[in-house]
C-alpha atoms as a PDB file:
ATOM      1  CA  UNK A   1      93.078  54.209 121.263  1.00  0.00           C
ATOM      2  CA  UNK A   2      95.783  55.797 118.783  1.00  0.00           C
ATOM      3  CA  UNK A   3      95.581  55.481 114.875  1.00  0.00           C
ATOM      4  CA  UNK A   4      97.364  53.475 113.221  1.00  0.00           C
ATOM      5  CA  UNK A   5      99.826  55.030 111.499  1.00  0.00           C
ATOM      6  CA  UNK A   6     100.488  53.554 107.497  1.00  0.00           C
ATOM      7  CA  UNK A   7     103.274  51.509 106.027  1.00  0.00           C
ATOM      8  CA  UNK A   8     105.269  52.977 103.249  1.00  0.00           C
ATOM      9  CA  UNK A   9     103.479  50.448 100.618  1.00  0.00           C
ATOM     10  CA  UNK A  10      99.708  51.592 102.246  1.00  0.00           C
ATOM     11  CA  UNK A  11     100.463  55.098 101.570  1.00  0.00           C
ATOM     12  CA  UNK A  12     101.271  53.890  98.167  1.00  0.00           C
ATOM     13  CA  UNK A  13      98.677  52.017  97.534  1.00  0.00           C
ATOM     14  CA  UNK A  14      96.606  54.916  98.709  1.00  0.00           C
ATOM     15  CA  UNK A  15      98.433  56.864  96.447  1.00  0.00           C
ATOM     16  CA  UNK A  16      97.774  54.840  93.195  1.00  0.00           C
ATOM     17  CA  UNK A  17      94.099  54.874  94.253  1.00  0.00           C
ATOM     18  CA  UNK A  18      93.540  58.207  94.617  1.00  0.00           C
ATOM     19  CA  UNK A  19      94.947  58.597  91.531  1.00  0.00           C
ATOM     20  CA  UNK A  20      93.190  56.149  89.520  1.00  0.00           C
ATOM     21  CA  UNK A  21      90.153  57.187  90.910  1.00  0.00           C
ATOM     22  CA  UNK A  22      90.662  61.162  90.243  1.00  0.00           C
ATOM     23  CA  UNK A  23      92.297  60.956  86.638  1.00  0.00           C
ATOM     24  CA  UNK A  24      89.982  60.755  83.914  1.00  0.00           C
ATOM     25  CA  UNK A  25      92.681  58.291  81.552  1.00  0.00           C
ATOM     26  CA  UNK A  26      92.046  56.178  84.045  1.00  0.00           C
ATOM     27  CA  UNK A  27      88.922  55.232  84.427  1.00  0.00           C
ATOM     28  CA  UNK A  28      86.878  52.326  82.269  1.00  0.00           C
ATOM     29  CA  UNK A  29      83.657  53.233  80.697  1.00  0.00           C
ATOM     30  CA  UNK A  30      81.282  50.692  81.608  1.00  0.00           C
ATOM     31  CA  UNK A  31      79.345  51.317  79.050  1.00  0.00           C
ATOM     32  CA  UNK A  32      81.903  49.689  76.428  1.00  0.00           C
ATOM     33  CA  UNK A  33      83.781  47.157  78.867  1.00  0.00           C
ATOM     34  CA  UNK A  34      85.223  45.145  75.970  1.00  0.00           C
ATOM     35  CA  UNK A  35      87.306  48.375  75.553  1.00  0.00           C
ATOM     36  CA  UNK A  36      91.189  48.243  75.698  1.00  0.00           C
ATOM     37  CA  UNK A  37      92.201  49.402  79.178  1.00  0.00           C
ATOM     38  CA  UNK A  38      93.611  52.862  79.194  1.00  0.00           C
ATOM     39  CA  UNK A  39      97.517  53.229  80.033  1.00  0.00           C
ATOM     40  CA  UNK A  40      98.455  56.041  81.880  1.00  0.00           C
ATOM     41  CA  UNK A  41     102.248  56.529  82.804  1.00  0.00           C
ATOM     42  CA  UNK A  42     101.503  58.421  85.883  1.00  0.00           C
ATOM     43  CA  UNK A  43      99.682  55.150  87.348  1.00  0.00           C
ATOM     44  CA  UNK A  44     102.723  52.570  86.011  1.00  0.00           C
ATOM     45  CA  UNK A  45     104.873  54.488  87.847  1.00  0.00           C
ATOM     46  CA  UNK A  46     102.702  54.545  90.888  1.00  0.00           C
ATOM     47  CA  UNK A  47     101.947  51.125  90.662  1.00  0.00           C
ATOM     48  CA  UNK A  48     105.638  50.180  90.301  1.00  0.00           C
ATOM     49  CA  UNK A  49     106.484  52.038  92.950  1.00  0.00           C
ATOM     50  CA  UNK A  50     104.071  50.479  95.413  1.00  0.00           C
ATOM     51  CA  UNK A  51     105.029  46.915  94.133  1.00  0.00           C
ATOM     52  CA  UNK A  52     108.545  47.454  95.358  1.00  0.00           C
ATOM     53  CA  UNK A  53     107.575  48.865  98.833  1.00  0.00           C
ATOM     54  CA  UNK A  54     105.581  46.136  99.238  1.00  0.00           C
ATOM     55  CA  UNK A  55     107.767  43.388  98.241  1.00  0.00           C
ATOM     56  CA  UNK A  56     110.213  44.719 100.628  1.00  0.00           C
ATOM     57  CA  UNK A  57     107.788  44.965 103.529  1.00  0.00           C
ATOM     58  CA  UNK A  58     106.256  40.990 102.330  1.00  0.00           C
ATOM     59  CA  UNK A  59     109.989  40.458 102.927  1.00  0.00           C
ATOM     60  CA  UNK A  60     111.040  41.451 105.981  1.00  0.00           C
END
């Protein structure tokens, strides 16, 4: 059996994960989920970036 290799929009998607998962901006507190959600550029731009590889790959 051979792996799978990853769309361009899955390793973006991975990409905005890992992020949002490592970057402390990021993350919620659970403790006060009525909170505003943080922004962070970095993950817009990851985000946006995904959206577009995927709409393309929806697309095809």
């Amino acid at each position: 059996m051979t792996p799978r290799t990853l769309t361009p929009a899955e390793e973006a998607f991975v990409a905005l994960a890992d992020h949002c998962i490592e970057c402390p901006g990021c993350k919620v507190d659970l403790d006060r989920p009525d909170d505003e959600i943080p922004e962070c550029p970095t993950a817009e731009a990851l985000y946006r970036a995904w959206f577009i590889l995927w709409r393309k790959e929806v697309r095809r």
